[in-house]
Structures are given as C-alpha cells and as structure tokens.
N, C-alpha and C. Protein backbone atom coordinates (compact mmCIF):
# COMPACT_ATOMS: atom_id res chain seq x y z
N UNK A 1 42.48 -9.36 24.52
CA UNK A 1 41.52 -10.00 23.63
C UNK A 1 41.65 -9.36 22.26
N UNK A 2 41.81 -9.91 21.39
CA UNK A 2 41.99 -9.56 19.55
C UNK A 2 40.66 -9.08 19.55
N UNK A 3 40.67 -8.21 18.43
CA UNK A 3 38.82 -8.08 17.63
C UNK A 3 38.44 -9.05 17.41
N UNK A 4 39.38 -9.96 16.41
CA UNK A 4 38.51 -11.10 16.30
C UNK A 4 37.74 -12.12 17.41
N UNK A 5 38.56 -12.43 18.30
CA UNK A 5 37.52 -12.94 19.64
C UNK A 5 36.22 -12.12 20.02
N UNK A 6 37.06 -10.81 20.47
CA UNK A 6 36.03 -10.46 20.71
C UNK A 6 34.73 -10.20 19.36
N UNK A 7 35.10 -10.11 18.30
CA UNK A 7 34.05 -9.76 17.56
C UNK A 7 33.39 -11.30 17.40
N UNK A 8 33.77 -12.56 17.51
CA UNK A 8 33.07 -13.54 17.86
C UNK A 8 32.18 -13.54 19.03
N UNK A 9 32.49 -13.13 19.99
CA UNK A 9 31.86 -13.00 21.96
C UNK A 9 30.45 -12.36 21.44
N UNK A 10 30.88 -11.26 20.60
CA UNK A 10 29.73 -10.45 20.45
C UNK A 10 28.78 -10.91 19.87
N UNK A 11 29.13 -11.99 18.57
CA UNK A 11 27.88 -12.38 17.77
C UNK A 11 27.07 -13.51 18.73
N UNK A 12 28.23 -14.08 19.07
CA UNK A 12 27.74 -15.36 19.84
C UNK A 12 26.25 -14.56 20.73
N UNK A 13 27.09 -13.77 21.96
CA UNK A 13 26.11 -13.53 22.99
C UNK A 13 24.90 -13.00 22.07
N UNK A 14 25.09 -12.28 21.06
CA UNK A 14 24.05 -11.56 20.73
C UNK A 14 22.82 -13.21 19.94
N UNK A 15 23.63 -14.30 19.38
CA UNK A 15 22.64 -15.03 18.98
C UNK A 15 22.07 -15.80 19.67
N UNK A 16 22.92 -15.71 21.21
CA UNK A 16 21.98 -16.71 22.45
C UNK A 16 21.05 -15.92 22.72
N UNK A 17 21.22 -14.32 22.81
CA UNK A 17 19.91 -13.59 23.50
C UNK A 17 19.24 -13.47 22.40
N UNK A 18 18.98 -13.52 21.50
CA UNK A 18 17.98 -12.95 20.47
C UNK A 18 17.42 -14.88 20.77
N UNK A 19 18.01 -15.83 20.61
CA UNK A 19 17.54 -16.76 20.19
C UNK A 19 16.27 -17.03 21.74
N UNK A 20 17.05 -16.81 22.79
CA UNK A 20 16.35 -16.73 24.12
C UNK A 20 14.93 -15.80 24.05
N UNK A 21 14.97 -14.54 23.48
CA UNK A 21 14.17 -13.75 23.18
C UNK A 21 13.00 -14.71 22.63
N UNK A 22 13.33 -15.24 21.47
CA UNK A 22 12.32 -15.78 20.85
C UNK A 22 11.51 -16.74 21.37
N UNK A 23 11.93 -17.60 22.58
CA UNK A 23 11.39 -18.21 23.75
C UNK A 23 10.68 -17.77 24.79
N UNK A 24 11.17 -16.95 25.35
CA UNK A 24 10.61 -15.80 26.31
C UNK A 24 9.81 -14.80 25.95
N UNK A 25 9.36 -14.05 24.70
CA UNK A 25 8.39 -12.98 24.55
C UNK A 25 7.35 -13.71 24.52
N UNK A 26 5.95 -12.69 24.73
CA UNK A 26 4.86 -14.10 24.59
C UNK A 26 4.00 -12.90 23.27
N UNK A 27 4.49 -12.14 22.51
CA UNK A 27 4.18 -11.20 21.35
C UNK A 27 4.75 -12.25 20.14
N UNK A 28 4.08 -13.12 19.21
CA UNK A 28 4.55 -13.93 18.01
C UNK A 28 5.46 -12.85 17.37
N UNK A 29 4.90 -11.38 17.46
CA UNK A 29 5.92 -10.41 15.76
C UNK A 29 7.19 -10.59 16.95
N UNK A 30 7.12 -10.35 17.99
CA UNK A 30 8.00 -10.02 18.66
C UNK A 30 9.15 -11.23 18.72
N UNK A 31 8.67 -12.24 18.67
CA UNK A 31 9.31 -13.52 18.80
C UNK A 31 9.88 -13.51 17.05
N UNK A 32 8.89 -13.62 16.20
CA UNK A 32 9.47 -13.11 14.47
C UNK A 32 10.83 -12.47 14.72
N UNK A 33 10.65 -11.51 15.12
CA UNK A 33 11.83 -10.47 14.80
C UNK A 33 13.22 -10.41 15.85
N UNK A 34 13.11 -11.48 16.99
CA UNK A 34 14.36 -11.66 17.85
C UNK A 34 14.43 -12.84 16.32
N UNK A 35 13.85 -13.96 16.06
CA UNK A 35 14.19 -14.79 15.30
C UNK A 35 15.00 -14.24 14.02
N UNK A 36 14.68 -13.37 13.46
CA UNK A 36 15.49 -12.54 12.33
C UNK A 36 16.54 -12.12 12.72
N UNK A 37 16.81 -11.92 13.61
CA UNK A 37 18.16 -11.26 14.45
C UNK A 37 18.86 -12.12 14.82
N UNK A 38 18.01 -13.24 15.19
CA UNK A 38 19.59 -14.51 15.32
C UNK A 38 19.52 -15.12 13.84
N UNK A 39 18.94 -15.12 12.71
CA UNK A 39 19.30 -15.60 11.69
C UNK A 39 20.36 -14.30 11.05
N UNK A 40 20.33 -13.45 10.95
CA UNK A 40 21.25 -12.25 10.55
C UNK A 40 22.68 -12.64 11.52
N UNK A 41 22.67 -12.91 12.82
CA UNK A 41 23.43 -12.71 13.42
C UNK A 41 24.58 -13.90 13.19
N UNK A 42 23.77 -15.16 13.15
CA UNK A 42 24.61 -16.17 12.18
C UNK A 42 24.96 -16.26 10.80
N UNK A 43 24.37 -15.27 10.11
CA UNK A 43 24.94 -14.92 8.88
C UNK A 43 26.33 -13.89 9.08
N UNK A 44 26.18 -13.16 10.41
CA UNK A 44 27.41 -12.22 10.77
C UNK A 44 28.55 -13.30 10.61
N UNK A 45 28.04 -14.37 11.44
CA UNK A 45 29.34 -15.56 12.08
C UNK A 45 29.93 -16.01 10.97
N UNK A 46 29.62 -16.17 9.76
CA UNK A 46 29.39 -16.80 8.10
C UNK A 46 30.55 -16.30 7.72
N UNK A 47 30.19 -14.66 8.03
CA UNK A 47 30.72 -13.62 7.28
C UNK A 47 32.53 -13.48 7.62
N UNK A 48 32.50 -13.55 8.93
CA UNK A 48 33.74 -13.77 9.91
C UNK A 48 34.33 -14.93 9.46
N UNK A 49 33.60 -16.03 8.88
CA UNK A 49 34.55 -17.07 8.67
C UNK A 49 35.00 -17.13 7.07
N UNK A 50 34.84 -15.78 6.58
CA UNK A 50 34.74 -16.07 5.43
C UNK A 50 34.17 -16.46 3.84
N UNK A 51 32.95 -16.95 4.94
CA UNK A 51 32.31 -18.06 3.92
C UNK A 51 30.96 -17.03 2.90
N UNK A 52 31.20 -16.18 2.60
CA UNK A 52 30.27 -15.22 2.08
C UNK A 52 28.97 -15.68 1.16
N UNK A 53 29.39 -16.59 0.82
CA UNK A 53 27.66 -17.58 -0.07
C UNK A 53 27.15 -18.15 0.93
N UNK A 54 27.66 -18.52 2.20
CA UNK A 54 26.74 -19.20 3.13
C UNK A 54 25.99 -18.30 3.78
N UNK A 55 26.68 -16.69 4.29
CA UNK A 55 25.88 -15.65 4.60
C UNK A 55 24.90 -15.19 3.43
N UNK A 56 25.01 -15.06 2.56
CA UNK A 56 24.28 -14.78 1.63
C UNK A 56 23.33 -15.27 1.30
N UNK A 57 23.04 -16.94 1.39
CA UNK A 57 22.13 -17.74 1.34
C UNK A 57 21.33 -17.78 3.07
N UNK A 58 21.93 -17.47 3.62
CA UNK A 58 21.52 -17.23 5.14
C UNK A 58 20.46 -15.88 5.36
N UNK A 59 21.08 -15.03 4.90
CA UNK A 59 20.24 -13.74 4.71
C UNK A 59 19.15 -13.87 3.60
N UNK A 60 18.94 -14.45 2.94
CA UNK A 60 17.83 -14.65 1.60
C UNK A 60 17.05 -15.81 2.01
N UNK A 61 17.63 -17.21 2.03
CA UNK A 61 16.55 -17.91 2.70
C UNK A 61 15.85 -18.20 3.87
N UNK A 62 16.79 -17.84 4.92
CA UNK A 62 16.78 -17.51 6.33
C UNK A 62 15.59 -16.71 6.94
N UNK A 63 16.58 -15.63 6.60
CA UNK A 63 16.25 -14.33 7.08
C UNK A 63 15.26 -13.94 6.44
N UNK A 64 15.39 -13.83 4.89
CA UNK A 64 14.19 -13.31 4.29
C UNK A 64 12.97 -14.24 3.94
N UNK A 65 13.07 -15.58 3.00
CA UNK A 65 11.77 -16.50 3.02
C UNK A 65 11.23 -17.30 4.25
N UNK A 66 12.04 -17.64 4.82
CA UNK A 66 11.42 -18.27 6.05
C UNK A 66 10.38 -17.08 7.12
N UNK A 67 11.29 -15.89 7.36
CA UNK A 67 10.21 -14.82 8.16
C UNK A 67 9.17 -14.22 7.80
N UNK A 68 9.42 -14.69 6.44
CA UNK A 68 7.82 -14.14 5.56
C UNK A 68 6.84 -15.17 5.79
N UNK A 69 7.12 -16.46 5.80
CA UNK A 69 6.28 -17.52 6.12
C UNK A 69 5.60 -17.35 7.48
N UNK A 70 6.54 -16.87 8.24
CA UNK A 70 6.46 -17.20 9.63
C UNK A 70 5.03 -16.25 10.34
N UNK A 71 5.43 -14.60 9.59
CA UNK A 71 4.97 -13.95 9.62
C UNK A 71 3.26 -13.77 8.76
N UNK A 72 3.27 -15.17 7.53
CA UNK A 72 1.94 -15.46 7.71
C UNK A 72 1.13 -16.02 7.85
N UNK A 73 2.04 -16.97 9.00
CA UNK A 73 1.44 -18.15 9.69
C UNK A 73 0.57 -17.12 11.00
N UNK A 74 1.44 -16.37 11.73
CA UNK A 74 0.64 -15.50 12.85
C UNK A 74 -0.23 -14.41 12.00
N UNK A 75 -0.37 -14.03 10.83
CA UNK A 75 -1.53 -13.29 10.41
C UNK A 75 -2.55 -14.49 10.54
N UNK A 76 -2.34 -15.47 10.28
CA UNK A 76 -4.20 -16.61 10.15
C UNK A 76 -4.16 -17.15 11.40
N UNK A 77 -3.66 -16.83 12.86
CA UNK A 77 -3.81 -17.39 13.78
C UNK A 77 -4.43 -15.91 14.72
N UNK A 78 -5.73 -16.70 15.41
CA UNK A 78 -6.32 -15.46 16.49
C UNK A 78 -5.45 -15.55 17.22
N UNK A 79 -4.51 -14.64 17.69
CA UNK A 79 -3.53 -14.44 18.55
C UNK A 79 -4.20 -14.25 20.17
N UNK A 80 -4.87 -13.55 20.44
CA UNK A 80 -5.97 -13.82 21.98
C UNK A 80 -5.97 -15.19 22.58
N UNK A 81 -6.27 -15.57 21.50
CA UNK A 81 -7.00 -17.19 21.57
C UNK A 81 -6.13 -17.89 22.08
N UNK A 82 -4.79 -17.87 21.50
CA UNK A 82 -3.98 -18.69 21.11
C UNK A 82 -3.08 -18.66 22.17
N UNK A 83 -2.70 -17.12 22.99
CA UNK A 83 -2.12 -17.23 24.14
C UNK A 83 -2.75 -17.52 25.13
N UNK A 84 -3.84 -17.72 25.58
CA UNK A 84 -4.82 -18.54 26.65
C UNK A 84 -4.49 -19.66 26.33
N UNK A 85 -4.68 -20.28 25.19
CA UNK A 85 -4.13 -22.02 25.06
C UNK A 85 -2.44 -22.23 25.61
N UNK A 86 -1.87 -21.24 24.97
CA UNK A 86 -0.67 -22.17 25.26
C UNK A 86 -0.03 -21.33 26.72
N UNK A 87 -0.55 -20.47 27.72
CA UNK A 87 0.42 -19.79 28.79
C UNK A 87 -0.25 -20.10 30.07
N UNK A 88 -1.13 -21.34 29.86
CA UNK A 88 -1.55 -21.95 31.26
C UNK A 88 -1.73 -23.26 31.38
N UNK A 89 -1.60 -23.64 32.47
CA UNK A 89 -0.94 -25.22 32.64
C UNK A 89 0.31 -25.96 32.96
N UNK A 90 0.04 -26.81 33.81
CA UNK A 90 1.19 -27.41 34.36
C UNK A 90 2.64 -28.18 33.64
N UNK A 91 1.75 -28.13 32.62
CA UNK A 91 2.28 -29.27 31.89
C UNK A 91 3.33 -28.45 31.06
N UNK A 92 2.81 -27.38 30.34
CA UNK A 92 3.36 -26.26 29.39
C UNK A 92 4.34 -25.69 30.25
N UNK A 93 4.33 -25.46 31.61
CA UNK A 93 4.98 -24.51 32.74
C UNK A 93 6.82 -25.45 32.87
N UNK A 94 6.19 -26.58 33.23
CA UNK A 94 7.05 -27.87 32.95
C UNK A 94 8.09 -28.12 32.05
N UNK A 95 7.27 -28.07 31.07
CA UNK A 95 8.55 -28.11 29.42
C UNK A 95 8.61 -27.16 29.55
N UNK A 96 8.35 -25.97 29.73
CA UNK A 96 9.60 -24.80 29.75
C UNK A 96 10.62 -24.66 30.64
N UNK A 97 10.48 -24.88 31.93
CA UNK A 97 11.58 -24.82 32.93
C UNK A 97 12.25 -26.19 32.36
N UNK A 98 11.85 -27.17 31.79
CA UNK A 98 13.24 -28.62 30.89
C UNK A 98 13.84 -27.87 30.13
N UNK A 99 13.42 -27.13 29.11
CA UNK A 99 13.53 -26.81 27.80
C UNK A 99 14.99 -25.23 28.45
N UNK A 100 14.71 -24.71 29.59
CA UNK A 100 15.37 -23.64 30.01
C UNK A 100 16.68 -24.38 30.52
N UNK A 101 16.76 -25.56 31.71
CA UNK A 101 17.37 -25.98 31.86
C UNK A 101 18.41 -26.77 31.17
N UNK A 102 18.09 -27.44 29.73
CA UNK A 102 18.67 -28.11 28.90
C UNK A 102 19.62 -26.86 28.17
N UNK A 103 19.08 -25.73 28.16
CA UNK A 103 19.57 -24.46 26.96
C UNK A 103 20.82 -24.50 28.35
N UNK A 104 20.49 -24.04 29.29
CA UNK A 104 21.78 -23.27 30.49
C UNK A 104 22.82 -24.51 30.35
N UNK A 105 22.17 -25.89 30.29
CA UNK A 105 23.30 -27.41 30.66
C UNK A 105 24.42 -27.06 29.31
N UNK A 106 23.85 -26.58 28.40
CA UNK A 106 24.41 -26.58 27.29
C UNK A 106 25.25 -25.34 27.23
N UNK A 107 25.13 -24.70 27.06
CA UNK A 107 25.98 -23.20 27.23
C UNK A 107 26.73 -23.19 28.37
N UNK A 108 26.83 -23.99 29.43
CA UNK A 108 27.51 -24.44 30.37
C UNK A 108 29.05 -25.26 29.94
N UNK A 109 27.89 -26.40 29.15
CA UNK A 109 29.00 -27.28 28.84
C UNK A 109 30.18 -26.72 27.63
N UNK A 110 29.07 -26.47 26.62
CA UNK A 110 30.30 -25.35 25.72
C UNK A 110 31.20 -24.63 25.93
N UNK A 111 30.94 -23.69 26.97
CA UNK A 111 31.87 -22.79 27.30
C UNK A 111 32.86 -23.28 28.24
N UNK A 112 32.52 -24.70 29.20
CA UNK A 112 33.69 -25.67 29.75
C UNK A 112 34.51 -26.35 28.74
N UNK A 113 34.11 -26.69 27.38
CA UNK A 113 34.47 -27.54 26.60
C UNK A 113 35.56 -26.44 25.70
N UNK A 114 34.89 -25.33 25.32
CA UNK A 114 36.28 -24.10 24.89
C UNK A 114 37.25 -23.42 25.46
N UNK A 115 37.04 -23.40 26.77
CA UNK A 115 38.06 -23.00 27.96
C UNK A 115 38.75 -24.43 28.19
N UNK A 116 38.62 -25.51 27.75
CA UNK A 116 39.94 -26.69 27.64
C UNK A 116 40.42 -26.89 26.32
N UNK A 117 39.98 -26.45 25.23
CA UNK A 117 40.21 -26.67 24.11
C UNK A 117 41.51 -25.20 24.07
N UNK A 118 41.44 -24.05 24.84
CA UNK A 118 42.28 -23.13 24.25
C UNK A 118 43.57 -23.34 25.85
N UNK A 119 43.38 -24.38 26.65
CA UNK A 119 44.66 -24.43 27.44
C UNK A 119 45.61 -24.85 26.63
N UNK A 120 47.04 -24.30 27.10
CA UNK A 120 48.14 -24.20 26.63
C UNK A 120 48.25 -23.47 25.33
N UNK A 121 50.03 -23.64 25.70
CA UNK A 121 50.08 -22.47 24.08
C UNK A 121 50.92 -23.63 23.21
N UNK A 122 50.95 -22.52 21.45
CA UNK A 122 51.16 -23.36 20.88
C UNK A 122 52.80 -23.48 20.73
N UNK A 123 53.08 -24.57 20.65
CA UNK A 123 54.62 -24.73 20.46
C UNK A 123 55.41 -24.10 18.99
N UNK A 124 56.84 -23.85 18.63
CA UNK A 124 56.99 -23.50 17.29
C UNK A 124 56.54 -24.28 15.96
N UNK A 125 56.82 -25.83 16.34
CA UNK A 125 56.44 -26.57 15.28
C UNK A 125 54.65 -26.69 15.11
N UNK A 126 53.80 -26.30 16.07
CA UNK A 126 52.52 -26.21 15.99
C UNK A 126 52.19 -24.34 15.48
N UNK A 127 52.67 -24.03 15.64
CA UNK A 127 52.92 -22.11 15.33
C UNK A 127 52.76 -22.58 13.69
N UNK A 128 53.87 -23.41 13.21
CA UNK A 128 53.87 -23.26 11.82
C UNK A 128 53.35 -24.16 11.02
N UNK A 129 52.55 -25.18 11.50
CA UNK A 129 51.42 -25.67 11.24
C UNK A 129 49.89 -25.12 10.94
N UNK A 130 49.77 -24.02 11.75
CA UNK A 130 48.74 -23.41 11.36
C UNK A 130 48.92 -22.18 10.56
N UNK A 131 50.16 -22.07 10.17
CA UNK A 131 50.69 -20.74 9.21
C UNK A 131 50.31 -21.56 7.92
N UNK A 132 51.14 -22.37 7.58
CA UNK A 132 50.86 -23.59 6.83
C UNK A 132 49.62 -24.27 6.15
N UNK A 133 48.46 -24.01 6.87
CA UNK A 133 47.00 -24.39 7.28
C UNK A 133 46.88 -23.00 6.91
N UNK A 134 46.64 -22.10 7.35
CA UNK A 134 45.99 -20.72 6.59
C UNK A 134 46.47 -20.40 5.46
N UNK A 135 47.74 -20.57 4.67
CA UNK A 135 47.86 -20.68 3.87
C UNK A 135 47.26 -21.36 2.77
N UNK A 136 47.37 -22.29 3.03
CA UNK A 136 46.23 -23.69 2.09
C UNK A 136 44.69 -23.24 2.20
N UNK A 137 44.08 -22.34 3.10
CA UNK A 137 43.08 -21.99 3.38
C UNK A 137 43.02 -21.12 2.15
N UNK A 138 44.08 -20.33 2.50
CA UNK A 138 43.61 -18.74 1.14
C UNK A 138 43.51 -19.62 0.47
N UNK A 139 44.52 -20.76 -0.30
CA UNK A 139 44.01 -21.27 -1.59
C UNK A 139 42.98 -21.55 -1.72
N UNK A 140 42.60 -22.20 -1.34
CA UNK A 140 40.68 -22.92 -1.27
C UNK A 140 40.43 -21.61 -1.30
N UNK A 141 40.47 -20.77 -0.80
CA UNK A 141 39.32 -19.82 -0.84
C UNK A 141 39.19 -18.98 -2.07
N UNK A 142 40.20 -18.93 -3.13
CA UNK A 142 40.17 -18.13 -4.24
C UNK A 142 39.50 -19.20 -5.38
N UNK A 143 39.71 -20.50 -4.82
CA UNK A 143 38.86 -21.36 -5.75
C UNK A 143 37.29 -21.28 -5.33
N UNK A 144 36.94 -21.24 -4.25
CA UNK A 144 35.88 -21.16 -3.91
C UNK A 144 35.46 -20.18 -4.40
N UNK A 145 35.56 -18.63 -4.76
CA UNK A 145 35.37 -17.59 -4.96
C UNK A 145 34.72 -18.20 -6.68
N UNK A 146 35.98 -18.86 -7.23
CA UNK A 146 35.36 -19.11 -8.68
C UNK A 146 34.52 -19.66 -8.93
N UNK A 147 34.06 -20.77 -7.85
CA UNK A 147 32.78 -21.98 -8.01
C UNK A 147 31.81 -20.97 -7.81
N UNK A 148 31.70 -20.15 -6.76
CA UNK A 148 30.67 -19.68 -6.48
C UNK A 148 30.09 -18.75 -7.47
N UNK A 149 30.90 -17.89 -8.59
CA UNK A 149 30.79 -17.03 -9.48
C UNK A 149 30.29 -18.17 -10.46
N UNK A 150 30.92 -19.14 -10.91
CA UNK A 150 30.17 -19.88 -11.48
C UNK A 150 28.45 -20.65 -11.62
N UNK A 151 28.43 -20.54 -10.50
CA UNK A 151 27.10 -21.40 -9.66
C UNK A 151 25.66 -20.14 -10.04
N UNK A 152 26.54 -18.87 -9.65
CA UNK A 152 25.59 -17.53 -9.73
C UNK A 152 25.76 -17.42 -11.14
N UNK A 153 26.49 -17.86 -12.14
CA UNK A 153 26.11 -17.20 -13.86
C UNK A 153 24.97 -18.39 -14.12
N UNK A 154 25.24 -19.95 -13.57
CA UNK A 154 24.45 -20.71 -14.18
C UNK A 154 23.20 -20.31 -13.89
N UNK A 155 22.67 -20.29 -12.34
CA UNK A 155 21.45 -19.67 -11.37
C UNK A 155 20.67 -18.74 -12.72
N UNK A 156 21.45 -17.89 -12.93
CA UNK A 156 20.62 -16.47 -13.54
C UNK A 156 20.63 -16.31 -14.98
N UNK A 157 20.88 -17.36 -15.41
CA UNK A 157 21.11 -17.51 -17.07
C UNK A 157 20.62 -18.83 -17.17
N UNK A 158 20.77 -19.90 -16.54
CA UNK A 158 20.20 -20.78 -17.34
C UNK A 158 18.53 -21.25 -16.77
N UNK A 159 18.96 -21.24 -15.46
CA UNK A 159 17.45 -21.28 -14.14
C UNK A 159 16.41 -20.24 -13.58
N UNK A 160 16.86 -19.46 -14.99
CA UNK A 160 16.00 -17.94 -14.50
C UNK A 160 14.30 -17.71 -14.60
N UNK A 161 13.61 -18.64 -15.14
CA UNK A 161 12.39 -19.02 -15.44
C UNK A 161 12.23 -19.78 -13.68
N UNK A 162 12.74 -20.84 -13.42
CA UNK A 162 12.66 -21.14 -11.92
C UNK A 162 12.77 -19.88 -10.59
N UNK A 163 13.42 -19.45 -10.83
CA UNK A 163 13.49 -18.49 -9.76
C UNK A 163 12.28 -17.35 -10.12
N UNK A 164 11.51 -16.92 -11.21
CA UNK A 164 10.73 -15.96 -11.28
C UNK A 164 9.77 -16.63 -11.46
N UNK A 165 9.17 -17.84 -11.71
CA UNK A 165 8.05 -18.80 -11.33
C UNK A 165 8.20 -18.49 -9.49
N UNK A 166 8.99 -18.83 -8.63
CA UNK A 166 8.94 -19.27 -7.22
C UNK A 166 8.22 -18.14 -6.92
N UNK A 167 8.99 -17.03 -7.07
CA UNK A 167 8.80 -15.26 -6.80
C UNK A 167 7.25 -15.23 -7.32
N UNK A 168 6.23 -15.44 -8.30
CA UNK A 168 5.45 -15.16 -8.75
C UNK A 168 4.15 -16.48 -7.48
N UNK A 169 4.95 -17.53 -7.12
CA UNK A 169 4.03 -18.40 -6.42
C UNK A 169 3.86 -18.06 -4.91
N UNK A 170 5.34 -17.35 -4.83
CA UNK A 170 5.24 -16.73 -3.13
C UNK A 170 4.34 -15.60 -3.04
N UNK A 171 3.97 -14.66 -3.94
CA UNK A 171 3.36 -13.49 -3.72
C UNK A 171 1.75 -14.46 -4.03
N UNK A 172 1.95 -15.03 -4.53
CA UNK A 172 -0.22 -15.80 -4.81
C UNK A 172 0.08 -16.72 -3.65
N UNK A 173 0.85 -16.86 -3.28
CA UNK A 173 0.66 -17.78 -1.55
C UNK A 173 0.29 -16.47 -0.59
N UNK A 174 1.03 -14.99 -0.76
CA UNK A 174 0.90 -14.32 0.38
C UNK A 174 -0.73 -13.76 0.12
N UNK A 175 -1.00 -13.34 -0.65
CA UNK A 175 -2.14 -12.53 -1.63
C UNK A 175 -3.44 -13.88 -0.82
N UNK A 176 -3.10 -14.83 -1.23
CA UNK A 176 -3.96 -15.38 -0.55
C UNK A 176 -4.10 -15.99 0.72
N UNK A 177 -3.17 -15.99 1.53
CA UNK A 177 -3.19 -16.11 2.68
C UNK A 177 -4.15 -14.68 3.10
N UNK A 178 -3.71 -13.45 3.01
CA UNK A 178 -4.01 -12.51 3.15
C UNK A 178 -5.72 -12.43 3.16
N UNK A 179 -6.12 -13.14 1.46
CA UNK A 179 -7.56 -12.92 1.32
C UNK A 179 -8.26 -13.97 2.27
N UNK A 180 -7.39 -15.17 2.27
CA UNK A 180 -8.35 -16.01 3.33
C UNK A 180 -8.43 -15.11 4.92
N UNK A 181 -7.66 -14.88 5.66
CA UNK A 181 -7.84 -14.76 7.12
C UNK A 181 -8.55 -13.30 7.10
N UNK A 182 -8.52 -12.58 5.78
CA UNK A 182 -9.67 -11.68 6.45
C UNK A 182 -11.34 -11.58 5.82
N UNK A 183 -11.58 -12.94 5.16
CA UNK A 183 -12.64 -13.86 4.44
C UNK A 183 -13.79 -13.57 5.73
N UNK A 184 -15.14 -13.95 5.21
CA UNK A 184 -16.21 -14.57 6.25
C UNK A 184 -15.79 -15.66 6.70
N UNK A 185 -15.69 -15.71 8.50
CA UNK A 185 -15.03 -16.95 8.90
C UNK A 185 -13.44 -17.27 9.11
N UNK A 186 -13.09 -16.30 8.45
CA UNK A 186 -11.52 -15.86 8.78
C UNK A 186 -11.17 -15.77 10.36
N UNK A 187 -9.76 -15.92 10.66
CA UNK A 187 -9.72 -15.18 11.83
C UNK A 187 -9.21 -13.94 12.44
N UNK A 188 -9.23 -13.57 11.08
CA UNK A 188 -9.40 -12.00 11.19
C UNK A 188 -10.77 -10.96 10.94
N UNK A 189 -11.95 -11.85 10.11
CA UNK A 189 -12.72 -11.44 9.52
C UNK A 189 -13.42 -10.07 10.57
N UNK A 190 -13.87 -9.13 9.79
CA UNK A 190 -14.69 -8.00 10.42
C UNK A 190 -15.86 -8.32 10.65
C-alpha cells in the first residue's frame, strides 16, 4: 500500500467515524466537535488533492463559521429538555435504525463499487495516458495557483469593507444571542 492510499484510508475512516460520532453522541458540544473533525478532515482530503483554496475555504467557512453558529444554536436550547423530547419513542427509535441502515447500504456499496473500479492493471498505452494526464494536471495547477492569488488581492483590496462589516455583524449576532438566552425568560436565565 503507497502513503498515498493509505493516507486516503485514513482520512476517509477517520471522516466516517467522526461523521458517525455526530449521530451517535447524545452530548450536542460533543456532536459540535466530532462535526468539526469531519469538516477538518475533508479539508485534509482537499489538501491531498491538491486543491488548497478549497481546504482553505473548508477550514474558514466550514469549520470555523458554521460551528460557531452551531454552537449558538445549543447555547439557546434547554438541553435537559430537549433530550427527553427527542431519545424516546418509537417512531424516533425507527428513523434511526433507517437512517443507520441506509449509512452501512452505502459504505457497503462504495467500497464494492472501488474494489471493481481498481480490477486489473494498467496496460502501457493506458500507463502513458495518465503520465500524460498528470502532466496537463501540473499545468492547470500553476494557473490555478494564479487565479487564486488573484481572487485573494481583489477579496482584500477591493471587498475589504464587506468582509469587516460581516466580522462586525457576526460578533452583534453572538453578543446577542448570548444576552438573549441568559435574559428573564431565557433558557438559560438564573
């Protein structure tokens, strides 16, 4: 097995269990933070393929604005409360053993569907087809390198009032999330 497989095996398994995690804990931070770990962990996969603005945008909007949201959606929710509602009943018990079964049908079928995709080997004239093909790849990729340097001077020179407006609306979204749930009537309130 190359590193590279295996350093694929690794992200993979690691983003089915973190992603599984986030299904199975019945702790919301706890479920937050397997969720951050499979968004990081597909930013790993990003990274492996090269594609370094897609990890990058993966780790910032991903990883970082979305888990901040997430994280203060479960500050304004009574968490007590909330696992009595949703961890009893037939019905809830139900869609999870579908919802478990559909995840295994699938990771089943994938891993039947890549174990026929890598039978046989490749012949010489297919050998130098994909020499050929990675080649043309580096090209794209040194152009890509320039779009993307481009994209980041426009971002921070010409759209820089947008991005420090957002930053200034996310912290008076958190500030007040914050002041509401621990308000009179909150569901955090003392």
């Amino acid at each position: 097995m190359t590193p590279d497989v295996f350093l694929f095996w690794f992200l993979a398994l690691l983003i089915v269990g973190s992603g599984l995690a986030v299904l199975l804990f019945t702790n919301p931070v706890y479920s937050a933070l397997s969720l951050a770990m499979t968004m990081v962990g597909v930013a790993a996969i990003f990274i492996t393929l090269n594609a370094y603005f897609i990890a990058g945008v993966q780790l910032i909007v991903y990883a970082g604005a979305v888990m901040v949201l997430f994280v203060m959606v479960i500050m304004l929710f009574d968490i007590k409360s909330e696992v009595q509602a949703f961890t009893s009943g037939k019905i809830s018990g139900a869609m999870k053993l579908i919802a478990v079964g559909l995840l295994s049908g699938l990771i089943v079928g994938g891993i039947i569907m890549g174990q026929k995709s890598f039978v046989g080997e490749l012949s010489k004239d297919a050998a130098a087809q994909v020499a050929e093909a990675n080649s043309a790849k580096m090209k794209r990729a040194a152009g890509a390198d320039a779009a993307t340097k481009e994209l980041g001077v426009a971002l921070f020179t010409k759209h820089i009032f947008g991005f420090e407006a957002l930053g200034v609306l996310l912290t008076a979204i958190a500030v007040g999330t914050v002041a509401l749930a621990r308000s009179r009537g909150g569901t955090h309130a003392k």
